[in-house]
Protein backbone atom coordinates (compact mmCIF):
# COMPACT_ATOMS: atom_id res chain seq x y z
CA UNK A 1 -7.60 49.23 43.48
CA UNK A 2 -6.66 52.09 40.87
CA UNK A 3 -3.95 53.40 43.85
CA UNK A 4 -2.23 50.22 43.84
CA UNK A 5 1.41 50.39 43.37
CA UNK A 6 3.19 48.30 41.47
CA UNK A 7 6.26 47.47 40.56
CA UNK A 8 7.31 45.69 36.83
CA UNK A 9 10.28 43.99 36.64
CA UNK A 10 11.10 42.70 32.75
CA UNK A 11 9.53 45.51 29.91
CA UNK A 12 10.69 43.16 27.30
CA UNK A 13 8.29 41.99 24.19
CA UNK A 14 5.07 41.82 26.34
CA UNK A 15 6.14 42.61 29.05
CA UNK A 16 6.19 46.61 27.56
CA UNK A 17 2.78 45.96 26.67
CA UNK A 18 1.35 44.67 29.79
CA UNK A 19 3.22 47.65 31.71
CA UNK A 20 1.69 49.98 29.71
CA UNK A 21 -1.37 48.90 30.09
CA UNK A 22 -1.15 48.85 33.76
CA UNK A 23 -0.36 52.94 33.53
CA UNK A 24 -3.24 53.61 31.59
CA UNK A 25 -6.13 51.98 33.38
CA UNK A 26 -4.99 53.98 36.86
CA UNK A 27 -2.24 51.99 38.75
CA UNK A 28 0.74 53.73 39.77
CA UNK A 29 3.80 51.90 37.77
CA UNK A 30 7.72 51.42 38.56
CA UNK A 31 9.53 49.87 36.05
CA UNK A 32 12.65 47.86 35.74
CA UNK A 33 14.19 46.63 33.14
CA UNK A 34 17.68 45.44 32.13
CA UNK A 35 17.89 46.96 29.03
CA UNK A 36 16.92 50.62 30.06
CA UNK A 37 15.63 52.06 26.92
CA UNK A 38 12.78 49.38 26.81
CA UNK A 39 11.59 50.09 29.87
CA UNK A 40 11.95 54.21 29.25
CA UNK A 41 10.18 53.57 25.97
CA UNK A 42 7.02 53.92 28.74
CA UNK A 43 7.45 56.73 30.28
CA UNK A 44 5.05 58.44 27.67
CA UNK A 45 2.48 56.63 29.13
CA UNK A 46 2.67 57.31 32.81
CA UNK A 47 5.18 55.14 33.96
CA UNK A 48 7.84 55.68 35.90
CA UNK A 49 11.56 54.61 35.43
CA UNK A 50 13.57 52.64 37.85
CA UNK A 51 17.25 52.78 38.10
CA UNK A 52 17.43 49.25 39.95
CA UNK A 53 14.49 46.36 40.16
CA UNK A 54 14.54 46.66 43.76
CA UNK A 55 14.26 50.50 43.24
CA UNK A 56 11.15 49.17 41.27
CA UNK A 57 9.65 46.89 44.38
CA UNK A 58 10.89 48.77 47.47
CA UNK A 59 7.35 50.64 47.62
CA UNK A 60 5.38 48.17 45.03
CA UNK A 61 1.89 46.70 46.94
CA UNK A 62 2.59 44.44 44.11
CA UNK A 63 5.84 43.12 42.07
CA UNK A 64 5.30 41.48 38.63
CA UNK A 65 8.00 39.82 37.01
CA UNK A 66 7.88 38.93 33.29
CA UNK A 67 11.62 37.58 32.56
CA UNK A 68 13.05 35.08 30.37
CA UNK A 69 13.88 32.27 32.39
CA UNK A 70 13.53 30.48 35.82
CA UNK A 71 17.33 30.90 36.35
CA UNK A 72 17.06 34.68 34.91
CA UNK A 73 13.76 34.88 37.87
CA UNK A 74 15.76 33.19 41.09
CA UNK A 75 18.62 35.58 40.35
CA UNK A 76 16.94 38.89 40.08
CA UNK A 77 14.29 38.39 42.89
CA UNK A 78 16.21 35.89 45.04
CA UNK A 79 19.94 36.79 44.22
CA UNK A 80 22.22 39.07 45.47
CA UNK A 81 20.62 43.05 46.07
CA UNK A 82 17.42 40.95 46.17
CA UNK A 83 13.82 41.92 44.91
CA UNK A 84 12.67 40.13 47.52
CA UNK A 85 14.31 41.61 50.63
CA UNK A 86 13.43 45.02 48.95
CA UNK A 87 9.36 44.43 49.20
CA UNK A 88 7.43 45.34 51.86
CA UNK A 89 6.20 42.22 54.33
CA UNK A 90 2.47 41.51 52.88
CA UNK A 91 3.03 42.46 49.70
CA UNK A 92 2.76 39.75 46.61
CA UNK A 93 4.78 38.58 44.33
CA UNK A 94 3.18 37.92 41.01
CA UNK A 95 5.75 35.91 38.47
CA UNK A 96 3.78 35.47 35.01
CA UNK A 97 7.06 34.72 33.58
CA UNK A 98 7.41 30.64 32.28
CA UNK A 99 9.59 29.14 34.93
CA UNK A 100 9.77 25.45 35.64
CA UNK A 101 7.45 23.97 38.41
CA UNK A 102 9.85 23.36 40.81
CA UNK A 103 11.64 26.54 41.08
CA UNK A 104 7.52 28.35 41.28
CA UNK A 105 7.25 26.12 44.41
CA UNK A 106 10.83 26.94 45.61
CA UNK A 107 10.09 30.80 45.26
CA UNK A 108 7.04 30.41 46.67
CA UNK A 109 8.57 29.08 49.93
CA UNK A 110 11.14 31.52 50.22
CA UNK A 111 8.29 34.44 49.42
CA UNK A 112 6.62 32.90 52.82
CA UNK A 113 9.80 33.44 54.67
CA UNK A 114 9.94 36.75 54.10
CA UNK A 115 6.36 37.85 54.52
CA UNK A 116 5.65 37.97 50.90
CA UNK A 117 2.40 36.44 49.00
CA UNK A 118 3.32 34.46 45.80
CA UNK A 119 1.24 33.35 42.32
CA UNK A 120 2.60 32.36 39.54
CA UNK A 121 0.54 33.37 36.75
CA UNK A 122 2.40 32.63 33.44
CA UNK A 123 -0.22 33.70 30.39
CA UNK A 124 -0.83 32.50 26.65
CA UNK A 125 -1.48 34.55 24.09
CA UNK A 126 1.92 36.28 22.81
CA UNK A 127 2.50 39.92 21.81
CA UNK A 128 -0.92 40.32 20.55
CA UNK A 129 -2.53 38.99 23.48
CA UNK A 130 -0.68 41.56 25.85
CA UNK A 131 -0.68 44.59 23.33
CA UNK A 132 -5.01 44.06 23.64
CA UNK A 133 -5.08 43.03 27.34
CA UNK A 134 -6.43 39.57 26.43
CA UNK A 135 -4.34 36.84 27.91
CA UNK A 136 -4.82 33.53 29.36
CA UNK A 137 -3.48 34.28 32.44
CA UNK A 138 -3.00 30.80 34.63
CA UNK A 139 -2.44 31.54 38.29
CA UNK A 140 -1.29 29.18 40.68
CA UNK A 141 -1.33 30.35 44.54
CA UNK A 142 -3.85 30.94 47.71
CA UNK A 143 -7.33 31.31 46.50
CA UNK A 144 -7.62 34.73 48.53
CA UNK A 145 -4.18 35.62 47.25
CA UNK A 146 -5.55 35.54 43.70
CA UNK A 147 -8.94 37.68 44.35
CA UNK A 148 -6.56 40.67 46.01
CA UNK A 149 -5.40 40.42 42.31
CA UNK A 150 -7.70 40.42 40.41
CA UNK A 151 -7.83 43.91 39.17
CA UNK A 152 -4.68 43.78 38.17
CA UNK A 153 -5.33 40.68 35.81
CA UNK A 154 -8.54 41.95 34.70
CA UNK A 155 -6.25 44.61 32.44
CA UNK A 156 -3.98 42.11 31.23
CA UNK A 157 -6.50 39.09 30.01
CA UNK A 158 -8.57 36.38 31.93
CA UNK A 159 -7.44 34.75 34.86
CA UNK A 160 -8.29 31.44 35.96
CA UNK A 161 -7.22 30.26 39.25
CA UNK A 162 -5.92 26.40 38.27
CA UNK A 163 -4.15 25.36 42.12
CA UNK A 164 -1.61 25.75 44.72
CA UNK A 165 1.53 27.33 43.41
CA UNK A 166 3.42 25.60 40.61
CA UNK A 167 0.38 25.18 39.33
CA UNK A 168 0.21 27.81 36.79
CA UNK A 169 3.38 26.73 35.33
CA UNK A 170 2.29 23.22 34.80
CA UNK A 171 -1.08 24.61 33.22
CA UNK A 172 1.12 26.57 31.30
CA UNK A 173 3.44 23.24 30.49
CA UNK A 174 0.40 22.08 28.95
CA UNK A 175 -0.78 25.07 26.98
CA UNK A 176 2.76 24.97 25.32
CA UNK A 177 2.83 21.27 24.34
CA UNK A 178 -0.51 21.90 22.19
CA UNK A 179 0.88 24.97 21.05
CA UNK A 180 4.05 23.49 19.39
CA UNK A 181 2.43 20.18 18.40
CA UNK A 182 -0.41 22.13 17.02
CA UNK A 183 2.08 24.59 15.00
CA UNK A 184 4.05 22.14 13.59
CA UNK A 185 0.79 19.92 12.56
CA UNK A 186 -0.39 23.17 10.60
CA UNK A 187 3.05 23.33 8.48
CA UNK A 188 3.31 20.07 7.45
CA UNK A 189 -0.71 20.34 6.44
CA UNK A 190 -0.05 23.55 4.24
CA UNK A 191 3.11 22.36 3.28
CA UNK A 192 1.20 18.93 1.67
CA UNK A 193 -1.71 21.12 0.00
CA UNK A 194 1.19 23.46 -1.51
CA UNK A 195 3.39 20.76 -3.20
CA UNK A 196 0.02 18.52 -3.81
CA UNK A 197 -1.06 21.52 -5.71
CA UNK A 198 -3.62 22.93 -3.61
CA UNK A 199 -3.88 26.90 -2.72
CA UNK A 200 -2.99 26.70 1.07
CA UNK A 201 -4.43 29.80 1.22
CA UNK A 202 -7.89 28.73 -0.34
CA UNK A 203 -7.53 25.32 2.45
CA UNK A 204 -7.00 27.36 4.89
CA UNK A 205 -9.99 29.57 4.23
CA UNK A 206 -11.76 26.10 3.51
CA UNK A 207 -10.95 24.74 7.16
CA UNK A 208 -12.08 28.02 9.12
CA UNK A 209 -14.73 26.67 11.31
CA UNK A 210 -13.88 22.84 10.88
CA UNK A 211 -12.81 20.37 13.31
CA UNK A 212 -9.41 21.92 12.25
CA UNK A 213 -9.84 25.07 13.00
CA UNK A 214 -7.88 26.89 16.27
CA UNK A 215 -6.09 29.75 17.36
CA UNK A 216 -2.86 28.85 15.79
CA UNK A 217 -3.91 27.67 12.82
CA UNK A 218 -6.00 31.00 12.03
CA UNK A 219 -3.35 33.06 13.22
CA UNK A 220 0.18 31.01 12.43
CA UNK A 221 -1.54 29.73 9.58
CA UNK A 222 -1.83 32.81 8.17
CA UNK A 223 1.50 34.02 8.67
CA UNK A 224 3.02 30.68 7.41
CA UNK A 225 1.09 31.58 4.36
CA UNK A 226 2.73 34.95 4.07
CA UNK A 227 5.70 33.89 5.28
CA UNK A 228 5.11 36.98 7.80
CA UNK A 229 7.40 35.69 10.43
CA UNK A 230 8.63 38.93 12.36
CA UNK A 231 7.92 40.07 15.13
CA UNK A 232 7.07 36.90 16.90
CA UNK A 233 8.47 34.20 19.57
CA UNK A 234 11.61 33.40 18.72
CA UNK A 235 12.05 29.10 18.13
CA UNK A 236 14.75 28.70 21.00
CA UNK A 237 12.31 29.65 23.63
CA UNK A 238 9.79 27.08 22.64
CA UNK A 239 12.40 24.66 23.35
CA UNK A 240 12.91 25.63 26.92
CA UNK A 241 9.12 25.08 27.17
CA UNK A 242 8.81 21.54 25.29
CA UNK A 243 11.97 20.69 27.52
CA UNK A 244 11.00 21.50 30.81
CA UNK A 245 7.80 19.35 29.73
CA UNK A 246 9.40 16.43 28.42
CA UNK A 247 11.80 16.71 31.91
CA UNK A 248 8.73 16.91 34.14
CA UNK A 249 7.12 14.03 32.48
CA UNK A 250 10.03 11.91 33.33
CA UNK A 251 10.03 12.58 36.56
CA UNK A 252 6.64 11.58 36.86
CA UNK A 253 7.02 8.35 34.65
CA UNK A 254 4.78 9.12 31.78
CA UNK A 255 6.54 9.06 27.69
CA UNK A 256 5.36 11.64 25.67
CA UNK A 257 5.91 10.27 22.37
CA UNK A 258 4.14 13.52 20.08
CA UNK A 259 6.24 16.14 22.35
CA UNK A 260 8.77 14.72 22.34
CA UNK A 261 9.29 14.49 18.29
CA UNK A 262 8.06 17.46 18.24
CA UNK A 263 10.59 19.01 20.44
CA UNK A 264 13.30 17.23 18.56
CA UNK A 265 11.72 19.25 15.46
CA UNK A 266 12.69 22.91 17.25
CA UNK A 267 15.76 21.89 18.63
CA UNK A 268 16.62 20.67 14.82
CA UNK A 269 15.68 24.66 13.93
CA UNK A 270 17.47 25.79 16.24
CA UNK A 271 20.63 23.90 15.29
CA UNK A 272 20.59 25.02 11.81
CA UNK A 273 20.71 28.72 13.01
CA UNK A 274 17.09 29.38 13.32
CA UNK A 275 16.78 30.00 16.78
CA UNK A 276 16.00 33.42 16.29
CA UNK A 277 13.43 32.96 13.81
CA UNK A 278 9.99 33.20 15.05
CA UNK A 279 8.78 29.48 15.73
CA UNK A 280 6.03 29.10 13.47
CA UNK A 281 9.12 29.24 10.81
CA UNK A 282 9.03 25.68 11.62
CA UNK A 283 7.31 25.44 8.01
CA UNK A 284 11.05 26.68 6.87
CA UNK A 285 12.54 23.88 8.37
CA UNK A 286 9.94 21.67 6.63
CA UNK A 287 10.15 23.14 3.40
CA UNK A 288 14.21 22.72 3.94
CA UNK A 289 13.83 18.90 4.66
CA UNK A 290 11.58 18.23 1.74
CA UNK A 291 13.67 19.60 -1.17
């Protein structure tokens, strides 16, 4: 599988990561990005430098898009001058960007028209988890589909396949919802044993192994504690994942009554100008309220 093109569209925080990563176990890389210097930032490490994204996919056995945004997805591989119409008829289309459900079933279809396998494959696990090749990666697509790839996942994390396409996204939905409710249950806790007079620090240690005890509090815990907020995920794009959620769930008639306060706690950061701040800074906005 080592001579398996492929073609990375979107070198941004992880995606650099994952790209590189790609290079350096064997696979022959194209790269696109829209800032150019991110993506040239790889070229050190084997991969190569497209001018255009469809420059990136015309040859690809395999195009990966990490973007921003469903809109940002539909309009680079399903827009005008097309990833899409540039890749080669059996060929797959891997999105591991976060995109809403619908538009992962929408691309799918109009991947089938053209010839073109599809997963969606969003992952968990942030800059870390894609600088150390150890993502949740949720893919959504054919069973068969998912085996071709893989290889390919097995350098970026662990896959899991979770259903037909769409799915991934709405595995994904759910990752995020625990994420954010789980992030801002962690500030308020530190945030009571600091002005109770506690050493969050010394609680924290205390709660390592507990019934408390998870990836975000070890890790965002931490950094609330050092108020070590940069680099990280910045607050506004936590949002578009807590709203797509709370969206979806409508649709489907349920109430979501913890995501939804809690989305009404980023979009409250975000408000007050701290949309750029990573989004376990929600303990800022906590500590801001409380005065």
């Amino acid at each position: 599988m080592s001579a398996t093109r492929i073609g990375f569209i979107g070198t941004g925080i992880m995606g650099g990561h994952m790209a590189r990563r790609l290079a350096q176990a064997g696979f022959a890389v194209s790269a696109w990005n829209r800032s150019p210097g991110k993506a040239e930032a790889l070229e050190r490490f084997g991969v190569a430098v497209a001018a255009e994204a469809t420059e990136a996919a015309r040859y690809a056995d395999v195009v990966i898009a990490m973007l921003s945004s469903g809109p940002v997805c539909d309009e680079v591989l399903f827009g005008a001058n097309a990833v899409a119409d540039a890749m080669s008829p059996e060929s797959t289309l891997a999105v591991m960007s976060s995109i809403p459900v619908d538009t992962a079933r929408r691309q799918a279809e109009l991947a089938a028209q053209k010839g073109i396998r599809y997963v969606d494959a969003p992952v968990s696990g942030g800059e870390k988890g894609a600088d150390e090749g150890m993502l949740a990666i949720m893919a959504g697509g054919e069973a068969d589909t998912i085996d071709t790839l893989r290889p390919v996942f097995a350098e970026l994390g662990r896959v899991t396949h979770v259903g037909p396409a769409g799915a991934g996204n709405l595995a994904k939905l759910a990752n995020q919802l625990i994420v954010a409710s789980s992030i801002c249950a962690v500030a308020e806790a530190l945030l009571l044993a600091e002005r109770g007079g506690a050493d969050p620090a010394r609680v924290r240690e205390a709660l390592l192994g507990g019934f408390a005890d998870s990836t975000v509090f070890r890790q965002h815990g931490q950094r609330m504690i050092e108020g070590n907020f940069v680099p990280g995920g910045p607050a506004k794009y936590q949002i578009k994942d807590t709203g797509t959620a709370l969206a979806l769930a409508a649709s489907l008639g349920l109430t979501l009554p913890v995501a939804t306060e809690v989305d009404r706690i980023f979009r409250g950061l975000v408000e007050h100008g701290g949309g750029d701040l990573d989004h376990s800074a929600a303990i800022l906005e906590l500590r801001r309220l409380n005065r």
